[in-house]
C-alpha atoms as a PDB file:
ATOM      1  CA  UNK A   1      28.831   3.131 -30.041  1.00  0.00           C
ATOM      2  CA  UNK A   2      29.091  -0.171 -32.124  1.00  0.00           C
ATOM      3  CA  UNK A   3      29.529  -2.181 -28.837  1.00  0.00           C
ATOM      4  CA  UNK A   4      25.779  -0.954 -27.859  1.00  0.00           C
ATOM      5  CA  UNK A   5      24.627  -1.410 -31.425  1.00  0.00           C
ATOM      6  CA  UNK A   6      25.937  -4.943 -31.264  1.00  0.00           C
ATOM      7  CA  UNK A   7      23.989  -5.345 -27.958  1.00  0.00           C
ATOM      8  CA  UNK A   8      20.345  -4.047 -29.339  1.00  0.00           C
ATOM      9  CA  UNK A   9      21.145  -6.190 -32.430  1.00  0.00           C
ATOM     10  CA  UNK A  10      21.390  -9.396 -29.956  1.00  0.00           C
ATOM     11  CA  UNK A  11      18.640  -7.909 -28.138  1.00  0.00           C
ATOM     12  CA  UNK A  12      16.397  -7.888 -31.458  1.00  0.00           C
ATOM     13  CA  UNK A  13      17.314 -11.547 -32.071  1.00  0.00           C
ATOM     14  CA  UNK A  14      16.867 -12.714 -28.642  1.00  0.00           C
ATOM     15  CA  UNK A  15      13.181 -11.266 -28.104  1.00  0.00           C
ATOM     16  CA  UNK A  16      12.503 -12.539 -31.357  1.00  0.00           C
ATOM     17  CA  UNK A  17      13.188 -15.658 -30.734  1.00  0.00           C
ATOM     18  CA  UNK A  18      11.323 -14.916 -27.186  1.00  0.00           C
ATOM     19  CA  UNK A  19       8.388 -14.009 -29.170  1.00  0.00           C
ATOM     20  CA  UNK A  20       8.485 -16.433 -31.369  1.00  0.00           C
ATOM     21  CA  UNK A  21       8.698 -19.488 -28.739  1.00  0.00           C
ATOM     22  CA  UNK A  22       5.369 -17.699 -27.020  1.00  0.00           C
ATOM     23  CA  UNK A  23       3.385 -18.405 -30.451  1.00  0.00           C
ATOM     24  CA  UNK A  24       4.664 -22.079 -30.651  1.00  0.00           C
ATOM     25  CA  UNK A  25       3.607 -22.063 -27.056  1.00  0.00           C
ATOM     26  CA  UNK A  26       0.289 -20.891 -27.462  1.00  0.00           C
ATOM     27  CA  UNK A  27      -0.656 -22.986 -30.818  1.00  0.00           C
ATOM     28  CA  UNK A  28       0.671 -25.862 -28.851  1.00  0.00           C
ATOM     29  CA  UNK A  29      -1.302 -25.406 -25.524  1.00  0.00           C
ATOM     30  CA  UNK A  30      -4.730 -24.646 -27.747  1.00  0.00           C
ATOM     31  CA  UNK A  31      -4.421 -27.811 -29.399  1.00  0.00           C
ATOM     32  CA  UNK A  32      -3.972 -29.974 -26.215  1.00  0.00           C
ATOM     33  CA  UNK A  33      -6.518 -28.703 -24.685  1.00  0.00           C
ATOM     34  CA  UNK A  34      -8.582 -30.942 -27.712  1.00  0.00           C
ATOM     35  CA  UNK A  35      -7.625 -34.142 -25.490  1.00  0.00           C
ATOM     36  CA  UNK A  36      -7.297 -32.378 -21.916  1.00  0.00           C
ATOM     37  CA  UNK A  37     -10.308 -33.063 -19.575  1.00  0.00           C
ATOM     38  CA  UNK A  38     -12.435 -29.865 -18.835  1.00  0.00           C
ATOM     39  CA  UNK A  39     -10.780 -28.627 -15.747  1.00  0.00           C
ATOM     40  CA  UNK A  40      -7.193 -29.040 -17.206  1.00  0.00           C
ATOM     41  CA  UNK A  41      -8.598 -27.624 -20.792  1.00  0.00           C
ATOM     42  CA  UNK A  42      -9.297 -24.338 -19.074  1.00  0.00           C
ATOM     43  CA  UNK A  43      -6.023 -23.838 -17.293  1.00  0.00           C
ATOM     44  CA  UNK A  44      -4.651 -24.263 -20.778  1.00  0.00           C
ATOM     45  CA  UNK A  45      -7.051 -21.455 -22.029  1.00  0.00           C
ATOM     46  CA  UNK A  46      -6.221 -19.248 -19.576  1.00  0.00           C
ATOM     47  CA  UNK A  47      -2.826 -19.697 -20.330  1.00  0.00           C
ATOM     48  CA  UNK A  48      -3.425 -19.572 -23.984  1.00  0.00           C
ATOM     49  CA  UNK A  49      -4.849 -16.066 -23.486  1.00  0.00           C
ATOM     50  CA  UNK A  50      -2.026 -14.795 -21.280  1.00  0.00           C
ATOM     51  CA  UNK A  51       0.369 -15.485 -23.510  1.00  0.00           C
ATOM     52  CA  UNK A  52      -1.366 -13.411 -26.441  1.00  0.00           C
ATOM     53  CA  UNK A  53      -1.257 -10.649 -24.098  1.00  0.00           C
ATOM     54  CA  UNK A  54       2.589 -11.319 -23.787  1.00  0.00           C
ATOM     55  CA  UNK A  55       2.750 -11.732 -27.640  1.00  0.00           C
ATOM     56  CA  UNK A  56       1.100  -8.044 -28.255  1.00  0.00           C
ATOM     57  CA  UNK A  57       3.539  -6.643 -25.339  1.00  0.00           C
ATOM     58  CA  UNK A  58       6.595  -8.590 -27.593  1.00  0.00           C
ATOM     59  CA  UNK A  59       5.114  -6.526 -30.117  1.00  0.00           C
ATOM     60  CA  UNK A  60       5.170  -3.500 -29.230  1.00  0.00           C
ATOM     61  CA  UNK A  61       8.581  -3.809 -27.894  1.00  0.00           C
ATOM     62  CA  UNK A  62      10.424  -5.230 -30.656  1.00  0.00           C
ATOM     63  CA  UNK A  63       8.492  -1.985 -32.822  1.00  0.00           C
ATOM     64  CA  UNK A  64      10.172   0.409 -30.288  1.00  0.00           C
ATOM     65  CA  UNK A  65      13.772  -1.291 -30.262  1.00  0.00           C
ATOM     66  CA  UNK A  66      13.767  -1.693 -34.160  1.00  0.00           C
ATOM     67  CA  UNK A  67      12.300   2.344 -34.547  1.00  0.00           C
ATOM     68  CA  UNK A  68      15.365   2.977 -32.075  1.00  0.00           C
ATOM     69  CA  UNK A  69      18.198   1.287 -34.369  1.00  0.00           C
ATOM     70  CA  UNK A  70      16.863   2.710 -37.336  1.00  0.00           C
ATOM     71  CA  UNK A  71      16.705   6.432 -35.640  1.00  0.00           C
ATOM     72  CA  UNK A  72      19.684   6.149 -33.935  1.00  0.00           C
ATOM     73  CA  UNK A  73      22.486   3.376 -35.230  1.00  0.00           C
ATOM     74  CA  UNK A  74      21.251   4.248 -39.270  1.00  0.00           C
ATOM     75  CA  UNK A  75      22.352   0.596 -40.503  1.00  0.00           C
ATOM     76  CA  UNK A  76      23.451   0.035 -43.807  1.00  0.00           C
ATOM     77  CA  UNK A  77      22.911  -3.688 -45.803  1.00  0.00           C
ATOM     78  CA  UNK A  78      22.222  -6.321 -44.497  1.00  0.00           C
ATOM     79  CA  UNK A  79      21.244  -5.069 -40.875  1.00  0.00           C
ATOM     80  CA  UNK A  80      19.147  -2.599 -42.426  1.00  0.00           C
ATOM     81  CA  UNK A  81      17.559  -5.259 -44.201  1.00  0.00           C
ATOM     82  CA  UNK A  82      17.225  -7.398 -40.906  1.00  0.00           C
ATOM     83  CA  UNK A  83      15.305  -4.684 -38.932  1.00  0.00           C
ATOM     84  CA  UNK A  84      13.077  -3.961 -41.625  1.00  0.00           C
ATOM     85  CA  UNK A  85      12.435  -7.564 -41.868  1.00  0.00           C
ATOM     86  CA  UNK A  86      12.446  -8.086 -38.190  1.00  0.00           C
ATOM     87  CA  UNK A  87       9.508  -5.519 -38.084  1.00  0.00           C
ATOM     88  CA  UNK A  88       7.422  -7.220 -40.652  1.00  0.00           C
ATOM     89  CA  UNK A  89       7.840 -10.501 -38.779  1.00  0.00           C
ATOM     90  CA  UNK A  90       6.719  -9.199 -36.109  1.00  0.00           C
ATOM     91  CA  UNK A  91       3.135  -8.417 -37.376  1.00  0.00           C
ATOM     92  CA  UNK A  92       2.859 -12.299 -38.408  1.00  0.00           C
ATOM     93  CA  UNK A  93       3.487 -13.473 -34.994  1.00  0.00           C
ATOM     94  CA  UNK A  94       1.180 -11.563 -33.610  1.00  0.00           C
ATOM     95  CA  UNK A  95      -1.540 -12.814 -36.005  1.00  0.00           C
ATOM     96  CA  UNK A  96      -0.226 -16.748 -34.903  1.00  0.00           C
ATOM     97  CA  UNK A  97      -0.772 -15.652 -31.506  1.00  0.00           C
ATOM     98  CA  UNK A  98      -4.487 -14.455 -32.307  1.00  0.00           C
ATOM     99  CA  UNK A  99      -5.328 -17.556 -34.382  1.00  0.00           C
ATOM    100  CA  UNK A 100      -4.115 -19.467 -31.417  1.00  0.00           C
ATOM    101  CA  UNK A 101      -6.536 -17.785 -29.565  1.00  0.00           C
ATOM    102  CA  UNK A 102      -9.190 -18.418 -32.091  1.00  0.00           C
ATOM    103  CA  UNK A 103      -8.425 -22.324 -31.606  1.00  0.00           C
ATOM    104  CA  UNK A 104      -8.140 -22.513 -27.869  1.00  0.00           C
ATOM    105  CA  UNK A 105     -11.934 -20.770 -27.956  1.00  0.00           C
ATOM    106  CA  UNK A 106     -12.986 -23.549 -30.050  1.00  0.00           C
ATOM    107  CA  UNK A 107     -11.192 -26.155 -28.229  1.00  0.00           C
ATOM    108  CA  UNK A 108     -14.151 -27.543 -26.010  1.00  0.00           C
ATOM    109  CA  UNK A 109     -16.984 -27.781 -28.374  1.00  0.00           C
ATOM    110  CA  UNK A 110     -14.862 -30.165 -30.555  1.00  0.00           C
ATOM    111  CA  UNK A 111     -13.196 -32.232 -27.770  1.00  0.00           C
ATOM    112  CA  UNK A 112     -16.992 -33.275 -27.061  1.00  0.00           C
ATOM    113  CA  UNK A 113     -18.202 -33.239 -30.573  1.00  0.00           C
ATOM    114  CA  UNK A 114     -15.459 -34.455 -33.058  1.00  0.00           C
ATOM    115  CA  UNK A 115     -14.701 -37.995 -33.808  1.00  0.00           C
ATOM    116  CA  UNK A 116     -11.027 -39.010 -32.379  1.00  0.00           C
ATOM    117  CA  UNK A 117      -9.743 -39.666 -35.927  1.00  0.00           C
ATOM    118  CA  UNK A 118     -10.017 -35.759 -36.795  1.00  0.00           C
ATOM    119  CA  UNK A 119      -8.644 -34.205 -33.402  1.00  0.00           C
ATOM    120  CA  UNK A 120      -5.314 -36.503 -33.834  1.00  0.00           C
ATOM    121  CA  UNK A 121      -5.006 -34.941 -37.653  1.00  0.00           C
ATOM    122  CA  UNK A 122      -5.424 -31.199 -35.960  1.00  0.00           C
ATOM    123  CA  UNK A 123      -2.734 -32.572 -33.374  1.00  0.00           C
ATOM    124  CA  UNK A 124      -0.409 -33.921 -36.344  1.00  0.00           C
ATOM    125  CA  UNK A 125      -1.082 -30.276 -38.651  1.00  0.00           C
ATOM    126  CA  UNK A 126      -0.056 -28.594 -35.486  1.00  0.00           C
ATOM    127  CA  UNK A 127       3.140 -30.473 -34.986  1.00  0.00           C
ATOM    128  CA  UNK A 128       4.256 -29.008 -38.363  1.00  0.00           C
ATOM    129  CA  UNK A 129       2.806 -25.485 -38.297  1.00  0.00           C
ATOM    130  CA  UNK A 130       5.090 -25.254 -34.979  1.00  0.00           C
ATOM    131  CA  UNK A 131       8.181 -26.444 -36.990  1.00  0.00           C
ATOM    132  CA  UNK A 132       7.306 -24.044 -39.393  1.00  0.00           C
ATOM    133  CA  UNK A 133       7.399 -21.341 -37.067  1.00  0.00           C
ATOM    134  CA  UNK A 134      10.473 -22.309 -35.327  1.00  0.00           C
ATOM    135  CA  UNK A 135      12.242 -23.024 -38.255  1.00  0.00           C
ATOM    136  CA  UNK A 136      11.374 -19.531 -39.504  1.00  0.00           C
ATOM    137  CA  UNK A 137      12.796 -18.000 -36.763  1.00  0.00           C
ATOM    138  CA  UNK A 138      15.953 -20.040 -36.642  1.00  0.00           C
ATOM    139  CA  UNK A 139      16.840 -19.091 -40.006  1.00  0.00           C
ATOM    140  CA  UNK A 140      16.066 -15.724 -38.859  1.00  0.00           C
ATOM    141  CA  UNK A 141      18.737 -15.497 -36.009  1.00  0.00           C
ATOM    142  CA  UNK A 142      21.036 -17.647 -38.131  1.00  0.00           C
ATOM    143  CA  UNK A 143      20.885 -15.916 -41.783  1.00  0.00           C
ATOM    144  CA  UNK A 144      20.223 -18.939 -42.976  1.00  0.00           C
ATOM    145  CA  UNK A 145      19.054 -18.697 -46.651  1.00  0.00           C
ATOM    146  CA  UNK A 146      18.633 -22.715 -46.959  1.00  0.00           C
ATOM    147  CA  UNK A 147      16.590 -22.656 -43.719  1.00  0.00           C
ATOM    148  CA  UNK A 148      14.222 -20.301 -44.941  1.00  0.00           C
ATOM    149  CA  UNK A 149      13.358 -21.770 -48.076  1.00  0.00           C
ATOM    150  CA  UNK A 150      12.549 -25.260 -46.814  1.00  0.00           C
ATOM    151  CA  UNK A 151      10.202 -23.577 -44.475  1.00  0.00           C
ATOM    152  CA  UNK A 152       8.422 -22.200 -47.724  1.00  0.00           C
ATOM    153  CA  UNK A 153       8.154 -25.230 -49.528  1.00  0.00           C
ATOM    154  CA  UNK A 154       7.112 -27.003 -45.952  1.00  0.00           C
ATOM    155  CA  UNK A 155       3.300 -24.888 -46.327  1.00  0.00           C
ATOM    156  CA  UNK A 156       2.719 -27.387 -48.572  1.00  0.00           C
ATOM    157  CA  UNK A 157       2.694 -30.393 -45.799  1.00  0.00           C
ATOM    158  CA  UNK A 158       0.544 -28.362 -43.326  1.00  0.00           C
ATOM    159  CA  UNK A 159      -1.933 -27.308 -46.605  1.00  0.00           C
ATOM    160  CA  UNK A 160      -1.970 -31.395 -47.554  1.00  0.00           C
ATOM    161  CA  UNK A 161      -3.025 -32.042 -43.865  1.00  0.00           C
ATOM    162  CA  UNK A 162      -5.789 -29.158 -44.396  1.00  0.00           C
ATOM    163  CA  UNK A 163      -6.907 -31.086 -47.835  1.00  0.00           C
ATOM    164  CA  UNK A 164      -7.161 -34.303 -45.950  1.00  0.00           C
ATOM    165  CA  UNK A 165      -8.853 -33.296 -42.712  1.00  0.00           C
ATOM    166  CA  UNK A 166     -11.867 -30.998 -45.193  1.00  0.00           C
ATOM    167  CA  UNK A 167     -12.518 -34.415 -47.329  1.00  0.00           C
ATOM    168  CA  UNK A 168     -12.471 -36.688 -43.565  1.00  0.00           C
ATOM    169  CA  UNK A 169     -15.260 -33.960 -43.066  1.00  0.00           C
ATOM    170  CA  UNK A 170     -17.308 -33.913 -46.463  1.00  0.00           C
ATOM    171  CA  UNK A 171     -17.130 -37.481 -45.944  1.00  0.00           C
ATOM    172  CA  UNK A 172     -18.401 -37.811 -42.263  1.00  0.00           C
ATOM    173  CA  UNK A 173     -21.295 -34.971 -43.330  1.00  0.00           C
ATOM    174  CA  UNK A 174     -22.087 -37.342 -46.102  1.00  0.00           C
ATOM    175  CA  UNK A 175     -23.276 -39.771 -43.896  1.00  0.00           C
ATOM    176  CA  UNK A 176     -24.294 -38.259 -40.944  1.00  0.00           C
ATOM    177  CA  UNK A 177     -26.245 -34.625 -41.997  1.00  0.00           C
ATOM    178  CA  UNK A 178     -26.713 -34.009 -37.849  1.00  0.00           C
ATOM    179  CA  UNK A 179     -22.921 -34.050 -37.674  1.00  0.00           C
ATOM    180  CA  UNK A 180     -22.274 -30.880 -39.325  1.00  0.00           C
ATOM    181  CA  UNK A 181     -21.994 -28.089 -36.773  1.00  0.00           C
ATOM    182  CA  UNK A 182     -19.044 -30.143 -34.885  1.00  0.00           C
ATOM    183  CA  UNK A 183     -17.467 -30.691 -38.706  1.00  0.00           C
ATOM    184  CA  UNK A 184     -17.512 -26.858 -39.325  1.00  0.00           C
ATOM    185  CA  UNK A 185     -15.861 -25.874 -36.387  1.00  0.00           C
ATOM    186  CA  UNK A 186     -13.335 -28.693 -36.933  1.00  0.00           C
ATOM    187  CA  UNK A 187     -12.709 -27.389 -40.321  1.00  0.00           C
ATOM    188  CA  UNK A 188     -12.566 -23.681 -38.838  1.00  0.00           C
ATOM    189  CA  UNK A 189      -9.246 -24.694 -36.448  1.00  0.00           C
ATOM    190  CA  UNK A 190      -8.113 -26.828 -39.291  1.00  0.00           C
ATOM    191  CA  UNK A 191      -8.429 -23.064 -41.454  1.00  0.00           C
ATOM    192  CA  UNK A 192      -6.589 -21.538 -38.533  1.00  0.00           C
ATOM    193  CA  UNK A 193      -3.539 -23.972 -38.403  1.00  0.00           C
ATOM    194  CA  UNK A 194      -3.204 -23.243 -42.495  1.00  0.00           C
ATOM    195  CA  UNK A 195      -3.235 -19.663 -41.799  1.00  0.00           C
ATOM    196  CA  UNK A 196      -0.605 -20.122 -38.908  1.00  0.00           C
ATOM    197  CA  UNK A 197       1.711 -21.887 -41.853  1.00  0.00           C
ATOM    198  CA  UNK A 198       0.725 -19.035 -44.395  1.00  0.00           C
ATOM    199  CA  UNK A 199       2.030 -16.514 -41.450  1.00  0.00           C
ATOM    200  CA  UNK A 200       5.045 -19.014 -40.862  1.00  0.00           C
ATOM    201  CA  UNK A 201       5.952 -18.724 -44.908  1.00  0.00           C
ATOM    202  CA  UNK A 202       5.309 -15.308 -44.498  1.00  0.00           C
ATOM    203  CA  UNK A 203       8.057 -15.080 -41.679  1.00  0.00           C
ATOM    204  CA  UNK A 204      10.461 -17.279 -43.772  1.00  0.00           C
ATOM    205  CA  UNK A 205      10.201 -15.103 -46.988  1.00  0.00           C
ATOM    206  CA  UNK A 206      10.896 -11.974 -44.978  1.00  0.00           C
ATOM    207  CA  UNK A 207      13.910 -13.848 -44.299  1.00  0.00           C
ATOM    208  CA  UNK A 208      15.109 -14.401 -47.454  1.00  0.00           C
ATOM    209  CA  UNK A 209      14.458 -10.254 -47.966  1.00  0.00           C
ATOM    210  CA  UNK A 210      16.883 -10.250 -44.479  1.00  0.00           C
ATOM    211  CA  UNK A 211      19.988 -11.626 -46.653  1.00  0.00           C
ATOM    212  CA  UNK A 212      19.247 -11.210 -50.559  1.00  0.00           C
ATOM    213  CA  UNK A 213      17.294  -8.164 -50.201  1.00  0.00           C
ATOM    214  CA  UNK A 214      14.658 -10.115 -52.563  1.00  0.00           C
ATOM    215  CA  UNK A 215      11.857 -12.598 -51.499  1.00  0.00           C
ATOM    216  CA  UNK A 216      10.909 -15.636 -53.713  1.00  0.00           C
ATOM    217  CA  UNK A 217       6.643 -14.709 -53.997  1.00  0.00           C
ATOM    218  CA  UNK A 218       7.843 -12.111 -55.533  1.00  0.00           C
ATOM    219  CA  UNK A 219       9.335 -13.826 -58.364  1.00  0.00           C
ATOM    220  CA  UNK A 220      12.913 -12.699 -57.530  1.00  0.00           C
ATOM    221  CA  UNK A 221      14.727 -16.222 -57.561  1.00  0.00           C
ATOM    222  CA  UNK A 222      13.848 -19.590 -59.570  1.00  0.00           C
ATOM    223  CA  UNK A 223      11.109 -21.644 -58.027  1.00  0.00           C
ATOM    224  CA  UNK A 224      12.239 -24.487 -55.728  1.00  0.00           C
ATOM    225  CA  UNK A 225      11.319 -28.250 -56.425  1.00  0.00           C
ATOM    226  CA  UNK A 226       8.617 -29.330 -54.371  1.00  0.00           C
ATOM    227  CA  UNK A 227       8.739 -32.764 -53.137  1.00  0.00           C
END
């Protein structure tokens, strides 16, 4: 019996993980298709959208595996903690793989319509929203406390990229009223990307309540220095 329990525990982390590399995926593919030409720009949305169909089906999987080891294995501690967590996580990722979604729908308007200054700061505020996520789910896989609180500081880097793309935008609205529909649905994928590192925090906390049984938001450990 512990031999299979060991088994649907590596299963857990492996589809995960699975799951997890399907969201970096998909924010990744929705933000190239900003500097894709149209024909290549759709492929990507196409692919964008199958993979949120994959994400849901991770979903719903990972629901039925963890609903199994709680029925049937009853864990104690620390894996108890884990699937509970691992459950949680789960709803988060499926939200990245929505807002993904949300971008890639967006994606042509502004690769016509924004200036080539703001679609390289969407590309950089990507880059670390996708560390954030993988990082989240390393730490997962590896109980790694440390990990997981770096990743929680880290929001801050993607919300400074957020701060600095909305005043690029008051500024370019300042002095050019006719370019404000383009700057709003810049700002709109910009909002997206923050909410993808809220979700990745999110993730990251959860994995703090995986090993300590606490999470830091909720005022359960000392705040860390933020650099």
């Amino acid at each position: 019996m512990r031999d299979v329990y060991n088994q649907q525990l590596e299963q857990l982390h492996t589809q995960m993980v699975r799951m997890g590399g399907l969201c970096e995926k998909a924010i990744a593919s929705s933000v190239k298709m900003l500097t894709e030409e149209e024909a290549k720009a759709e492929v990507l949305q196409a692919q964008v959208l199958e993979m949120d169909g994959e994400i849901d089906e991770q979903e719903r999987e990972i629901e039925n595996l963890c609903t199994k080891l709680l029925l049937k294995q009853q864990p104690v501690a620390t894996d108890l903690r884990r699937i509970t967590a691992a459950l949680k996580m789960i709803t988060d990722l499926e939200r990245i793989g929505d807002q993904a979604s949300d971008i890639a729908e967006l994606a042509d308007w502004i690769r016509t319509n924004a200036a080539a200054e703001e679609i390289e700061h969407l590309r950089q505020m990507a880059v670390e929203a996708i560390r954030m996520v993988n990082d989240s789910l390393d730490a997962f896989v590896r109980l790694d406390l440390e990990l997981a609180r770096k990743v929680i500081v880290y929001d801050d880097v993607v919300d400074g990229w957020f701060g600095r793309i909305k005043e690029g935008l008051i500024d370019r609205i300042a002095a050019d009223r006719q370019a404000g529909e383009a700057c709003l649905d810049v700002l709109m994928v910009a909002k997206y990307l923050e909410r993808i590192g809220d979700h990745a925090t999110n993730l990251a906390e959860w994995v703090e309540y995986a090993i300590t049984g606490m999470r830091s938001k909720d005022g359960a450990f000392p705040q860390v220095e933020r650099r």
